[in-house]
Protein backbone atom coordinates (compact mmCIF):
# COMPACT_ATOMS: atom_id res chain seq x y z
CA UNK A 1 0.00 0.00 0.00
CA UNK A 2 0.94 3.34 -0.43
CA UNK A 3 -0.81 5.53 2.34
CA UNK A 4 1.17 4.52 5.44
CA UNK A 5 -1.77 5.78 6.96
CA UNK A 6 -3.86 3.13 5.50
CA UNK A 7 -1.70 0.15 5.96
CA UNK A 8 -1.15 1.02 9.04
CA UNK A 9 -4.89 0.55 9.81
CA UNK A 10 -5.45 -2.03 8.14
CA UNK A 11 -2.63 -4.46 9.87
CA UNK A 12 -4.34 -2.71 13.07
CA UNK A 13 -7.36 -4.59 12.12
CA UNK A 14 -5.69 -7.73 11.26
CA UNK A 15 -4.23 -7.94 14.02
CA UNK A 16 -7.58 -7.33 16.12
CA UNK A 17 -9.53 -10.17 14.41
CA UNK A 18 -6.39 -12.38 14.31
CA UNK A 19 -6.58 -11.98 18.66
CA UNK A 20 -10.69 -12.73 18.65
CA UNK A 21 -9.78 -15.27 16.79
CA UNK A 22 -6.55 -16.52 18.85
CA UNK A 23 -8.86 -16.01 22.63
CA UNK A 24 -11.77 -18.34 20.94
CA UNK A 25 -9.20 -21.14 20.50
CA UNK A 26 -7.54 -20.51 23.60
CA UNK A 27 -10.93 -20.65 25.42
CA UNK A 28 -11.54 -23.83 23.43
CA UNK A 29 -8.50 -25.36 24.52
CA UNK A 30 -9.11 -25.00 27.96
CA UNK A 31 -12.64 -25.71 27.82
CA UNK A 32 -10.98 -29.28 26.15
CA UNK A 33 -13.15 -29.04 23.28
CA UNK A 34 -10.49 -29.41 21.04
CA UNK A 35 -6.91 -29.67 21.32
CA UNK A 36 -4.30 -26.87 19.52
CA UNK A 37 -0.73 -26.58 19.87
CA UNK A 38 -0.22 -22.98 18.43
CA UNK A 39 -3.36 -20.74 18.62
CA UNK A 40 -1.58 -18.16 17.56
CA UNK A 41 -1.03 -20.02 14.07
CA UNK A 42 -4.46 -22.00 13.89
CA UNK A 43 -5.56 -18.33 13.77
CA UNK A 44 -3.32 -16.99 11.55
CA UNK A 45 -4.47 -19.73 9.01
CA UNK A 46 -8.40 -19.82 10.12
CA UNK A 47 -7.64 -16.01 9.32
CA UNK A 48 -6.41 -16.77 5.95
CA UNK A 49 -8.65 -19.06 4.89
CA UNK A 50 -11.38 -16.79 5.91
CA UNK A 51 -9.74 -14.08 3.49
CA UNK A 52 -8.58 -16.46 0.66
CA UNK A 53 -5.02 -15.99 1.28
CA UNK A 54 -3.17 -19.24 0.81
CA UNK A 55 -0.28 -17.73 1.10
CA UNK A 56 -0.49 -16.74 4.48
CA UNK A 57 -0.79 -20.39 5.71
CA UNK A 58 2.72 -20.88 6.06
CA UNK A 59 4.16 -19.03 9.66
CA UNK A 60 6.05 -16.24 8.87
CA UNK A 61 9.98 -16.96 7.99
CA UNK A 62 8.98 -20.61 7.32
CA UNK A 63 8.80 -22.29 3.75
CA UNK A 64 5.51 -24.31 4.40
CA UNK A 65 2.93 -23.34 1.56
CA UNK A 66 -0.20 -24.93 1.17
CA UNK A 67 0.24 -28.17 0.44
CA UNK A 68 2.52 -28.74 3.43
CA UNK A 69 -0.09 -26.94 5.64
CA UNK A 70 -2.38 -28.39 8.44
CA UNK A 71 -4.60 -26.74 10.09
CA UNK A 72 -3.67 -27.02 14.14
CA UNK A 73 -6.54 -28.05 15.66
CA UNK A 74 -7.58 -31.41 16.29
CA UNK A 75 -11.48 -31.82 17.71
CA UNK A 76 -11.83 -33.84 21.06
CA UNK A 77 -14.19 -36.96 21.24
């Protein structure tokens, strides 16, 4: 982006839903609904699938892409 302004907002509000997202699988966890061993990247990739960005499925400074992706939450019986 060009507006620094902009950009600036609108990682602000990635960030924000990426955290709603991050507590709901945290509270999950310890509910033992379902078991997840990096919220912070099960939402990062709920996140992106919500968006339709494959290419943010991979963590950051790793070389997994999408076809090496899982999501990181397994459901409980």
């Amino acid at each position: 982006m060009h507006d620094t302004e902009l950009a600036q907002a609108y990682l602000s509000e990635i960030g924000r839903w990426q955290a709603m997202l991050r507590g709901i699988i945290e509270q999950g966890v310890e509910a033992k609904v379902f078991r997840c061993a990096s919220p912070e990247r099960a939402a990062r990739q709920i996140f992106a699938l919500a968006m339709g960005y494959a290419g943010g499925l991979g963590s950051s400074g790793d070389s997994v892409g999408v076809r090496g992706s899982r999501l990181l939450i397994d459901k409980q019986s």
